[in-house]
N, C-alpha and C. Protein backbone atom coordinates (compact mmCIF):
# COMPACT_ATOMS: atom_id res chain seq x y z
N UNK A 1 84.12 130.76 112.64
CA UNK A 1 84.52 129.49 113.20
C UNK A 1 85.49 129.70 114.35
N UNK A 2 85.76 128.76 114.95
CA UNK A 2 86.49 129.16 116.51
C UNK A 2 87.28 128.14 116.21
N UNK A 3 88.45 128.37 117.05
CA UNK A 3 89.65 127.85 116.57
C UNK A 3 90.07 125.76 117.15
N UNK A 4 88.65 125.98 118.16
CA UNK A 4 88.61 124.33 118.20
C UNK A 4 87.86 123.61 116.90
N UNK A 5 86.93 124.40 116.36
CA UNK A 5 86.22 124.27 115.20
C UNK A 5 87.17 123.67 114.10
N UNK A 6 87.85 124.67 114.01
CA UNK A 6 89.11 124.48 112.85
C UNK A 6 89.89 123.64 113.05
N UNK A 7 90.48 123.42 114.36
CA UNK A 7 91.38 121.86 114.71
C UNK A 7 90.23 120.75 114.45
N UNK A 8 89.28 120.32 114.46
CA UNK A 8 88.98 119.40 114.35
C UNK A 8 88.54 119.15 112.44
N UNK A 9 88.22 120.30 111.56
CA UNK A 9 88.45 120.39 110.25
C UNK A 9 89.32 119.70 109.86
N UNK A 10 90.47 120.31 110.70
CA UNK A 10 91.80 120.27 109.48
C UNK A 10 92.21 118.61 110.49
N UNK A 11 91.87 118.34 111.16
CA UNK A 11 92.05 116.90 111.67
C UNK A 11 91.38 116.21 110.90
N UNK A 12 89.81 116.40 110.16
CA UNK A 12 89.27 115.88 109.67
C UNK A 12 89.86 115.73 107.83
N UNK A 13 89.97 116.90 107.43
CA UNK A 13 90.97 117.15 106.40
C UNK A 13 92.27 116.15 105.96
N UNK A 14 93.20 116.56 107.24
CA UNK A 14 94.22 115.26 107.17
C UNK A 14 93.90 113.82 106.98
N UNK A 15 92.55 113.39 107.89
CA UNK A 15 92.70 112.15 107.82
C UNK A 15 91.56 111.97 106.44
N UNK A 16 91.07 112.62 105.47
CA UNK A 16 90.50 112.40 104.12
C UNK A 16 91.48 112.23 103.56
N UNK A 17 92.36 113.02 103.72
CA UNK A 17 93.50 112.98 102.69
C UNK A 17 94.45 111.50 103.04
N UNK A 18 94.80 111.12 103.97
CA UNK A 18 95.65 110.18 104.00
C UNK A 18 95.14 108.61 103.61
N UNK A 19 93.10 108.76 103.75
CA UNK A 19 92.02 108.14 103.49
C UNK A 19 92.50 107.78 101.49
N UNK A 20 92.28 108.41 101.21
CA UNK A 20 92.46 109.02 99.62
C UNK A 20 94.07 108.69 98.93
N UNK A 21 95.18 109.08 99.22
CA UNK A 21 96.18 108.46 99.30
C UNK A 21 96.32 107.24 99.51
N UNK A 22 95.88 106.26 100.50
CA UNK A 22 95.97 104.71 100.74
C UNK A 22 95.70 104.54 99.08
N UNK A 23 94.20 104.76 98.88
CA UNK A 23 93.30 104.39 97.64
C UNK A 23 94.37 104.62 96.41
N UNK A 24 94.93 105.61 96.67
CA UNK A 24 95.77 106.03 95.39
C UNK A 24 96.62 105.08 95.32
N UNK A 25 97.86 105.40 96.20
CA UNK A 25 98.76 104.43 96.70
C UNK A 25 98.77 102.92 95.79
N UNK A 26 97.83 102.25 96.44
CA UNK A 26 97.08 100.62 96.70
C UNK A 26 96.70 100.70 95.11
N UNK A 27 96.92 101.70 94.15
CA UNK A 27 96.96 101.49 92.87
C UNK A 27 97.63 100.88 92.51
N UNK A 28 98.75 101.14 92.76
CA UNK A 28 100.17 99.92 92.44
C UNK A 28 101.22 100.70 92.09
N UNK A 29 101.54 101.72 91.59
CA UNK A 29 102.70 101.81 90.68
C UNK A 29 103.50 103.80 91.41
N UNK A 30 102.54 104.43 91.85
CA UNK A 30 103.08 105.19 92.69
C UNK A 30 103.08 106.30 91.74
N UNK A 31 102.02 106.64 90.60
CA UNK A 31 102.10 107.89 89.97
C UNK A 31 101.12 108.57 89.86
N UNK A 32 100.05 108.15 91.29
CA UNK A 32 98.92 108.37 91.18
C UNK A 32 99.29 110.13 91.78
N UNK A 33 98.80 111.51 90.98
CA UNK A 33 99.19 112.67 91.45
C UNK A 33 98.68 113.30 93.03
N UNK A 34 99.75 114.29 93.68
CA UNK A 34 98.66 114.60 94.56
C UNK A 34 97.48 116.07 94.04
N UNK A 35 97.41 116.09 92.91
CA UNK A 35 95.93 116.51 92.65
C UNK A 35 94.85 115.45 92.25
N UNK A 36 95.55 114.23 92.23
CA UNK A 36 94.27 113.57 91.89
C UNK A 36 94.01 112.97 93.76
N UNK A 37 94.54 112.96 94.53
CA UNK A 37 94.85 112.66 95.85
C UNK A 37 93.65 113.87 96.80
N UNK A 38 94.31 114.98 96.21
CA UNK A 38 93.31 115.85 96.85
C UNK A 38 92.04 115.92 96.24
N UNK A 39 91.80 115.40 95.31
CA UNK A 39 90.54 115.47 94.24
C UNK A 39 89.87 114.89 95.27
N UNK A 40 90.16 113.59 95.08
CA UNK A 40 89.70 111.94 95.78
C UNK A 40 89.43 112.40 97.16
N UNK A 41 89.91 113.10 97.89
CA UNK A 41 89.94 113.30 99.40
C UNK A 41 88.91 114.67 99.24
N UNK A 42 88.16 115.25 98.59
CA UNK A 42 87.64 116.19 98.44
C UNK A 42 88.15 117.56 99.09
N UNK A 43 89.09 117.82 98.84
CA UNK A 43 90.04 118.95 99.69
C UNK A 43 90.79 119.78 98.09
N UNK A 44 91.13 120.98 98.78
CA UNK A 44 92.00 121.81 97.82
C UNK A 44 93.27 121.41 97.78
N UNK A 45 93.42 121.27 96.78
CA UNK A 45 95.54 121.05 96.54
C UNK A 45 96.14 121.97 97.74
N UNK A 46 95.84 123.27 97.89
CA UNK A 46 96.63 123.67 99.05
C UNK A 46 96.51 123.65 99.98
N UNK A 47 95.23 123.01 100.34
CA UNK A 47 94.90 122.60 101.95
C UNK A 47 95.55 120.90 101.76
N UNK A 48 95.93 120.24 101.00
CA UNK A 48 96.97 119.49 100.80
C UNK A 48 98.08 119.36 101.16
N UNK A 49 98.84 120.37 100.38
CA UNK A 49 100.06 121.15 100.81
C UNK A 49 100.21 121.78 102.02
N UNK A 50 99.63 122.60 103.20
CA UNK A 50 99.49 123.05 103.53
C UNK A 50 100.06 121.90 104.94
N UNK A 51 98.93 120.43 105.02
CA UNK A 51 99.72 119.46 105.59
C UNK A 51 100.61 118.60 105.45
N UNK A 52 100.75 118.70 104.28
CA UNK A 52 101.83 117.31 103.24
C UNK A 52 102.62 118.13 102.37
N UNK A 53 103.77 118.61 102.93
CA UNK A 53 104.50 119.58 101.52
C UNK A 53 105.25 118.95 100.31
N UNK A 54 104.83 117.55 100.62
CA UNK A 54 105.36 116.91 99.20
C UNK A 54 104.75 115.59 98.97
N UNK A 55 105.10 114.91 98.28
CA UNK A 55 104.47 113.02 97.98
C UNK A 55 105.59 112.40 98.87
N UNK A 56 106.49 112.61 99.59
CA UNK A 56 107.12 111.54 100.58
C UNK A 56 107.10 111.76 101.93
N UNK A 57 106.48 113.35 102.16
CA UNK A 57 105.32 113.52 103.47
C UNK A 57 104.46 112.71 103.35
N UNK A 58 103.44 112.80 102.79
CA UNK A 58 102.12 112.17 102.64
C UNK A 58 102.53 110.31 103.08
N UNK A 59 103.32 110.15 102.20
CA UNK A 59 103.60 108.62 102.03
C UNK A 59 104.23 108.16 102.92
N UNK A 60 104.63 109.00 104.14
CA UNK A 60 105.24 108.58 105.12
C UNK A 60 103.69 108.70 106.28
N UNK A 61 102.99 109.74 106.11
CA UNK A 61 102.00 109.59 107.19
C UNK A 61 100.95 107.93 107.24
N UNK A 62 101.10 107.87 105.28
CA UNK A 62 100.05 106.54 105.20
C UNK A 62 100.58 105.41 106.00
N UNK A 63 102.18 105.12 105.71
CA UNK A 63 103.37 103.86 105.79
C UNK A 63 102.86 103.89 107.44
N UNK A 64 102.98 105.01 108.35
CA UNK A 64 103.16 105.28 109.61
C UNK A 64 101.67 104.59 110.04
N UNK A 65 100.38 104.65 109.45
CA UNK A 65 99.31 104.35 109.73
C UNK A 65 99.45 102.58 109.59
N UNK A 66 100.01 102.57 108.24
CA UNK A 66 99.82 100.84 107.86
C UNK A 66 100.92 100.31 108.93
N UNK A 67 102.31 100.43 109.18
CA UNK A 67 102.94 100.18 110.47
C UNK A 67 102.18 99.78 111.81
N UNK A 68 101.27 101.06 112.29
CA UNK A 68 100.75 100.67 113.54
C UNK A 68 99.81 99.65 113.24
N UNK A 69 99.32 99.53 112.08
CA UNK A 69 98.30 98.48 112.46
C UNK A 69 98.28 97.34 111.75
N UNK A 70 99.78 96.76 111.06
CA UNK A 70 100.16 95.71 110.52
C UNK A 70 101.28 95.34 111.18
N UNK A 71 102.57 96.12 111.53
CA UNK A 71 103.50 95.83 112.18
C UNK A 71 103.93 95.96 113.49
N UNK A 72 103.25 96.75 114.32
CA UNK A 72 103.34 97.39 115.50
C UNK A 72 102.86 96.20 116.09
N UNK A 73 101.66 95.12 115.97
CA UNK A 73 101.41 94.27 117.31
C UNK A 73 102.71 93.29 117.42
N UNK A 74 103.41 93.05 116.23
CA UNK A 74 104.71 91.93 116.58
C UNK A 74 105.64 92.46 117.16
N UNK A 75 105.61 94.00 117.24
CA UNK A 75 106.86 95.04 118.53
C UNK A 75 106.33 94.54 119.70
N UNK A 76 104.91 94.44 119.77
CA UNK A 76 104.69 94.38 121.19
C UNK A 76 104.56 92.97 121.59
N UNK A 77 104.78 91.61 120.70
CA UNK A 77 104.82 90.26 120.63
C UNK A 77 106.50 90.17 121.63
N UNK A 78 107.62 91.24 120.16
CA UNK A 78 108.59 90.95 121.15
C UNK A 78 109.00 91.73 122.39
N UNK A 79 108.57 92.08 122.84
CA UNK A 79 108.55 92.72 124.47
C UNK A 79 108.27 91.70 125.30
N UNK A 80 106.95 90.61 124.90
CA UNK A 80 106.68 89.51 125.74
C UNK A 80 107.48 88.67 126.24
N UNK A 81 108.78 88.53 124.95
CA UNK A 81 109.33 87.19 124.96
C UNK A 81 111.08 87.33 125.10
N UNK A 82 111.44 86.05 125.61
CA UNK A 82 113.17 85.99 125.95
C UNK A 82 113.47 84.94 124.42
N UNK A 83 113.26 84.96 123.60
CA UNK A 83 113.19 83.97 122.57
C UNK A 83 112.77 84.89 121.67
N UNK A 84 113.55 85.82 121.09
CA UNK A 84 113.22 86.91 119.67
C UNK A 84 113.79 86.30 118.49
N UNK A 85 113.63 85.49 117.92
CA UNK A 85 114.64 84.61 116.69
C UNK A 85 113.01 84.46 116.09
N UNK A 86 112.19 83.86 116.49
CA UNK A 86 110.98 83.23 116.06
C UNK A 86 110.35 84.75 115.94
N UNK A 87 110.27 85.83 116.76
CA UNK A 87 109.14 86.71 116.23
C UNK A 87 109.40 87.49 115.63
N UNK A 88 111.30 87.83 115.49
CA UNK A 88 112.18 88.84 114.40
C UNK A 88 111.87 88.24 113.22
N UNK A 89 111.71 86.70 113.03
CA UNK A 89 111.33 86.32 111.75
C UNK A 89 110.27 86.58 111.40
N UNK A 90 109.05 86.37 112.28
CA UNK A 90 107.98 86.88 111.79
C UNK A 90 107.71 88.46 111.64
N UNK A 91 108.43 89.22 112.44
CA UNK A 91 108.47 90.59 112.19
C UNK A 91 108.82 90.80 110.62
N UNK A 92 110.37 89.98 110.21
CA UNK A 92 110.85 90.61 109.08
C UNK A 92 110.03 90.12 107.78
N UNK A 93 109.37 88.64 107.94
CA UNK A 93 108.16 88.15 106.74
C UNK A 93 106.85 89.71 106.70
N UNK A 94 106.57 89.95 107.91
CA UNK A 94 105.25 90.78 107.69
C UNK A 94 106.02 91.85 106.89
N UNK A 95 106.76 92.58 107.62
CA UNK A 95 107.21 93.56 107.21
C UNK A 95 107.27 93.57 105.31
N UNK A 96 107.90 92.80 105.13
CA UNK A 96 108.34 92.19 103.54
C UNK A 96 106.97 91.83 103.05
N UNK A 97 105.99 91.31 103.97
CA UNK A 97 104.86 91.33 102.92
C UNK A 97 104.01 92.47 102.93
N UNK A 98 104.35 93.28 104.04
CA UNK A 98 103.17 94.40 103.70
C UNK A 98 103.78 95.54 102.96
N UNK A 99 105.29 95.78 102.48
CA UNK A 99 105.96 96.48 101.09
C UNK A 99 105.28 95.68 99.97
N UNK A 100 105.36 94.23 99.98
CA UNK A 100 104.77 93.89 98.61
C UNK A 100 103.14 94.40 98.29
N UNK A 101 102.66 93.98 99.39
CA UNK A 101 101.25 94.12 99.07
C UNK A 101 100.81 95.94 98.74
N UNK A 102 101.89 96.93 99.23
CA UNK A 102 101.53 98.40 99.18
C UNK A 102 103.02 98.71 98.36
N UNK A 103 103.35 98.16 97.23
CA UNK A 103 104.24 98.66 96.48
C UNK A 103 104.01 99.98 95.82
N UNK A 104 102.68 100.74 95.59
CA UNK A 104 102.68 101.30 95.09
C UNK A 104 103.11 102.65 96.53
N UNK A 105 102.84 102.66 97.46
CA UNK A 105 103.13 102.96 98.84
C UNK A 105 104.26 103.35 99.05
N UNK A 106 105.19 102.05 98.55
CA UNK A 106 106.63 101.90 99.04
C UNK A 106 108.17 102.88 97.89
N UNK A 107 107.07 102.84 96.54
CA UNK A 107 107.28 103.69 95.52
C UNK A 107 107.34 104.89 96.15
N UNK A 108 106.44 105.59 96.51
CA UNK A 108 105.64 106.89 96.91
C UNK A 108 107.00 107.34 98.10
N UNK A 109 107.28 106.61 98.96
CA UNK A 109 107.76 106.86 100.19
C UNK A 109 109.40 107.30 99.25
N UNK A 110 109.82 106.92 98.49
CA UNK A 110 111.22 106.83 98.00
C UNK A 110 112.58 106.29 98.74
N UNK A 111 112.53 106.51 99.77
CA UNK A 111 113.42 105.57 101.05
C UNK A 111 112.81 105.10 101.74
N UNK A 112 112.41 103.51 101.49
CA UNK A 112 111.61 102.54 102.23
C UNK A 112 112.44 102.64 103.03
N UNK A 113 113.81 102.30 102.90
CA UNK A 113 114.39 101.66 104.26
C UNK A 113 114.93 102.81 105.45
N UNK A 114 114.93 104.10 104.92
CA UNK A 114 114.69 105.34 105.58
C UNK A 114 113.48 105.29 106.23
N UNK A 115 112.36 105.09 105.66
CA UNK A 115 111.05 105.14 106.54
C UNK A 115 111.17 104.11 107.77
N UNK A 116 111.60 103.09 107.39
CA UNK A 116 111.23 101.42 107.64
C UNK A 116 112.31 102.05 109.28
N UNK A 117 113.05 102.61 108.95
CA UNK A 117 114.21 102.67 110.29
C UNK A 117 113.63 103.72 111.22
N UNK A 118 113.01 104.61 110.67
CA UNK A 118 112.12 106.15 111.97
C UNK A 118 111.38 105.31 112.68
N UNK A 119 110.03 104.36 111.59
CA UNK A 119 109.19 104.15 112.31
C UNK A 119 109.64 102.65 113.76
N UNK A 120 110.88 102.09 112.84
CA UNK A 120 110.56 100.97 114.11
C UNK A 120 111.69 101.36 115.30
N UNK A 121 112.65 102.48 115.26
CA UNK A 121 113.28 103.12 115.71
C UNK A 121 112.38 103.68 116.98
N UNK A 122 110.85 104.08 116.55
CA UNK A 122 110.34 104.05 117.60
C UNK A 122 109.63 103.28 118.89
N UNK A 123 110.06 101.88 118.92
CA UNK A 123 110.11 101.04 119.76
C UNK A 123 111.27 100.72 120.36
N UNK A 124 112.64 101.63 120.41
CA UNK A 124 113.82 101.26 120.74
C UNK A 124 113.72 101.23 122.41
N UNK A 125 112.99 101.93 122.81
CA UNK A 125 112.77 101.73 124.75
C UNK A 125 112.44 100.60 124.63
N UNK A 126 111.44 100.16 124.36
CA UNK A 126 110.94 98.56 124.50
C UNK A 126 111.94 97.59 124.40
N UNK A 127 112.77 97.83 123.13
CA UNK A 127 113.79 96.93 122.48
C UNK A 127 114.32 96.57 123.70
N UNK A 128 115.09 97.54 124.42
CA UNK A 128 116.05 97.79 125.01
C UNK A 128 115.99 96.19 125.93
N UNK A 129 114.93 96.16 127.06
CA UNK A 129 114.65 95.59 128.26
C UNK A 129 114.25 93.79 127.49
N UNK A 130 113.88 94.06 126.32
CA UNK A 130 113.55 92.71 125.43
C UNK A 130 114.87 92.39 125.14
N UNK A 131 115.91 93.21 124.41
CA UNK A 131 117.26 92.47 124.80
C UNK A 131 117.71 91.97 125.56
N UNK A 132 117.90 92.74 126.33
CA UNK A 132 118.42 92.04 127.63
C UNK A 132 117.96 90.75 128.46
N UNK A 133 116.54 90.80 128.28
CA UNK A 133 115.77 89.43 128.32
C UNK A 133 116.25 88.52 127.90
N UNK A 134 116.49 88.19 126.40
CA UNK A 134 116.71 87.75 125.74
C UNK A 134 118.33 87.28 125.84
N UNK A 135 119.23 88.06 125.96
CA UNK A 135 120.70 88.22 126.36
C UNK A 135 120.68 87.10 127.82
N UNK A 136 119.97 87.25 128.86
CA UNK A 136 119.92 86.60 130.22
C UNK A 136 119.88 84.82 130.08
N UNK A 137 118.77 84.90 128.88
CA UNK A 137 117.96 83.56 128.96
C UNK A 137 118.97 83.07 127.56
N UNK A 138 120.21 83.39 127.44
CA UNK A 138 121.17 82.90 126.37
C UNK A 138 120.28 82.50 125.05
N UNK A 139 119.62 83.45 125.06
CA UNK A 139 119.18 83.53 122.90
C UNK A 139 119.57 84.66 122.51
N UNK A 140 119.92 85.39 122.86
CA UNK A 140 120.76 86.27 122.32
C UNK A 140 121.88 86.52 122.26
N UNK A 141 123.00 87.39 121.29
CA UNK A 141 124.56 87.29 121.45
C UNK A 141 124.35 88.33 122.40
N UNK A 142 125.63 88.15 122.91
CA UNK A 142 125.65 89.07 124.29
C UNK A 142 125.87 90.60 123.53
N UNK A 143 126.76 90.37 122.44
CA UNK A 143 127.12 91.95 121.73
C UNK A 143 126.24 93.04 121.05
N UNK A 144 124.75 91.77 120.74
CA UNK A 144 123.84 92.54 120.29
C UNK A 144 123.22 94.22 120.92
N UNK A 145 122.80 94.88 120.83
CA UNK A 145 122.48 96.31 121.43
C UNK A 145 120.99 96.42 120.91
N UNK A 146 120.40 97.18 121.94
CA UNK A 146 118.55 97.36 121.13
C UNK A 146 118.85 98.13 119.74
N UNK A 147 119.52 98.93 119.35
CA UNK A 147 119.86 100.07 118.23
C UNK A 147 119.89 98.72 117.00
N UNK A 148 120.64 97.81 117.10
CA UNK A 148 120.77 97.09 115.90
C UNK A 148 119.61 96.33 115.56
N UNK A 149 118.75 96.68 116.32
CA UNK A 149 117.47 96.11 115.68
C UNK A 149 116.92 96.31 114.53
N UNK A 150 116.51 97.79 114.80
CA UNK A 150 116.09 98.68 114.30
C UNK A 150 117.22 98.64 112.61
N UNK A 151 118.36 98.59 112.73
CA UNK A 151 119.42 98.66 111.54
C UNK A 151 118.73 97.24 111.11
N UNK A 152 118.49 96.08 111.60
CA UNK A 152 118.35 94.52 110.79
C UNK A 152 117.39 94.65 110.09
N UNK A 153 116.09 95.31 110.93
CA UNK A 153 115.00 95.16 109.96
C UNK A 153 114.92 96.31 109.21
N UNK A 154 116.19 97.03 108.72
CA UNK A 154 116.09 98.39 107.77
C UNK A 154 116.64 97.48 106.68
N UNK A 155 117.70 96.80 107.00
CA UNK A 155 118.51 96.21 105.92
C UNK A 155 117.40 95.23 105.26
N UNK A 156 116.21 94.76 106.11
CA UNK A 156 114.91 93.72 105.44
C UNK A 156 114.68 94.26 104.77
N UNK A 157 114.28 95.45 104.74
CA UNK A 157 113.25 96.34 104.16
C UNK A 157 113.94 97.08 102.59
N UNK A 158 115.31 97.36 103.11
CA UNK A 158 116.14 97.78 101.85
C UNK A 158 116.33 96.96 100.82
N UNK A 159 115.98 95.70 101.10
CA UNK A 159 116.33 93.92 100.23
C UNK A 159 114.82 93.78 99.75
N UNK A 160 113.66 94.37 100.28
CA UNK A 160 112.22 94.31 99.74
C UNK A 160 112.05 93.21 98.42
N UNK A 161 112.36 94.33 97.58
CA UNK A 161 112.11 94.25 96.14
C UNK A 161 112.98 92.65 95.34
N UNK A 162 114.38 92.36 96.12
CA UNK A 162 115.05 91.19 95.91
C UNK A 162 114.81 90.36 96.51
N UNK A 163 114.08 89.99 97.52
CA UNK A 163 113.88 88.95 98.37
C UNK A 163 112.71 87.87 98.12
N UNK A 164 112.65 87.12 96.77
CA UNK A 164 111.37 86.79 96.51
C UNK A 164 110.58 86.12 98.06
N UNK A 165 109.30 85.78 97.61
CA UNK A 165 107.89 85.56 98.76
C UNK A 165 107.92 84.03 98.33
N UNK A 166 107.54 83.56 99.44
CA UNK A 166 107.32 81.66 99.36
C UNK A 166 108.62 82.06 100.46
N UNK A 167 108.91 80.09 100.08
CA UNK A 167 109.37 79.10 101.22
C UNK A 167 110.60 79.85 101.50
N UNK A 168 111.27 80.81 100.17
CA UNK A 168 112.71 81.54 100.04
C UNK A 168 112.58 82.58 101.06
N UNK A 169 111.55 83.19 100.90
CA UNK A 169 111.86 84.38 102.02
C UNK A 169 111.87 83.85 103.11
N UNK A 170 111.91 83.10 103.74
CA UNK A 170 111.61 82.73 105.15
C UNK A 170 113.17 82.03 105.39
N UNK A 171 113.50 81.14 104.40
CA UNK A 171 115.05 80.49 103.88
C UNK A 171 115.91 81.98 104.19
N UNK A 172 116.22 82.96 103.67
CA UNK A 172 116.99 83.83 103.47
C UNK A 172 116.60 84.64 104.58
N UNK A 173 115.88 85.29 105.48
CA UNK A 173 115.11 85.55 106.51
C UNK A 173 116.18 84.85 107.72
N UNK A 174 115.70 84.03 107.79
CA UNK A 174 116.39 83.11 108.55
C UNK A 174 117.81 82.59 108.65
N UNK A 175 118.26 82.72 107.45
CA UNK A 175 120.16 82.79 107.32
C UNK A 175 119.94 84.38 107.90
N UNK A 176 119.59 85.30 107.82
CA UNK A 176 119.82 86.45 107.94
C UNK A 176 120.17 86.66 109.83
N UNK A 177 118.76 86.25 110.32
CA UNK A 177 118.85 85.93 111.50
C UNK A 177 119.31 85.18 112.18
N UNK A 178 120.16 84.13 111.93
CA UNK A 178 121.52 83.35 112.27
C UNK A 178 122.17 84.37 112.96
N UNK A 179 122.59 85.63 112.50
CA UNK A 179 123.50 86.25 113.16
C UNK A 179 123.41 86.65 114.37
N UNK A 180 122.19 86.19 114.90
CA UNK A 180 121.37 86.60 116.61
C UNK A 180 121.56 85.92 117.34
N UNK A 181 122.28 84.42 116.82
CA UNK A 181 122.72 83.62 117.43
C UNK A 181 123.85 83.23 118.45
N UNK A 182 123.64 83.15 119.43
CA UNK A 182 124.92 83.43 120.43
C UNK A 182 126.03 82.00 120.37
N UNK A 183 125.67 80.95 119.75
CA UNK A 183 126.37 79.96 119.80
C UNK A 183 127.07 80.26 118.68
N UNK A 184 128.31 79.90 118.79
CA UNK A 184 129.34 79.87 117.74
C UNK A 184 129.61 81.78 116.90
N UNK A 185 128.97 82.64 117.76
CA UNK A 185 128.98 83.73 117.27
C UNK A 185 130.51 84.50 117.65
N UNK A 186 130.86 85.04 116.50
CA UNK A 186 132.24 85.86 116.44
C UNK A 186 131.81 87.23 116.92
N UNK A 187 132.85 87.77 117.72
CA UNK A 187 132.34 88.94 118.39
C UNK A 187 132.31 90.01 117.18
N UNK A 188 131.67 91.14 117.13
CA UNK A 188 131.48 92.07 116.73
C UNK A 188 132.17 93.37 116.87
N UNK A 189 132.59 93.74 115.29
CA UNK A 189 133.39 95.10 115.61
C UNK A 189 132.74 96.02 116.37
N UNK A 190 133.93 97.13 116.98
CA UNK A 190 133.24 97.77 117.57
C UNK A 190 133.02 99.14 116.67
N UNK A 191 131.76 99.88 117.49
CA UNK A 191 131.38 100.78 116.48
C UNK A 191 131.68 102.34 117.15
């Protein structure tokens, strides 16, 4: 075999396995093994290992997949807009519903809100110029910074499991996001 041969294997490899994991995962409860993972993905435990050296590798590559393609289009919603109050809320509902719906996922990962902060940490360029947008057109506090974004919707994500679903999450959501509010806002320590 030649060594483009083999990159596209073990590309193919990875993505059985992370294929197989969802399935596991989406069991619910997060004790699904990774030999039954590599079973399911038809691969060897150490060609497993080999890309995933543990269950909160793995569970971070799946989270990273379900991100781009559940949470990632409302990053790029708020880039559009000078008015981020309405799509941070809807950011922080999805977010909160797609831990519920992949609890067994969010198990697996062991620091949701560790994960929850890498992956949206990686839209902080974007953030940046959407603040300031936002800051210009007075909906934002002036003290806010793109970095504390990324910290608000970690602290969503860390509250997961307490935040019941219905009319409340959106209630508590929304007191939460009060604090984005530039009217009547108390300045902020500094850090």
């Amino acid at each position: 075999m030649n060594a483009s041969t083999m990159r596209v294997d073990a590309a193919a490899s990875v993505s059985r396995i992370i294929e197989a994991a969802k399935r596991v995962f989406a069991a619910g409860d997060g004790s699904g093994t990774l030999n039954r993972i590599a079973k399911e993905a038809c691969v060897g435990i150490a060609t497993l290992y080999r890309h995933f050296p543990n269950r909160e590798t793995l569970a971070m590559a799946v989270y990273q997949q379900v991100f781009i393609r559940d949470i990632q289009p409302i990053f790029e919603e708020f880039e559009r807009t000078n008015t981020p109050r309405e799509v941070l809320l809807k950011l922080g509902e999805r977010l909160l519903g797609v831990l519920d719906r992949e609890r067994g996922l969010a198990v697996s990962l062991g620091n949701v809100a560790g994960a929850t902060h890498v992956l949206v940490s990686a839209n902080i360029a974007a953030l940046v110029p959407a603040v300031a947008r936002a800051q210009e057109a007075g909906n934002l506090r002036e003290d806010i910074v793109a970095e504390d974004i990324p910290n608000l919707l970690t602290m969503i994500a860390a509250g997961f499991g307490s935040i019941p679903s219905g009319p409340q999450r959106r209630r508590y959501l929304s007191l939460l996001l009060d604090s984005l509010n530039p009217a009547a806002a108390q300045r902020l320590p500094s850090v």
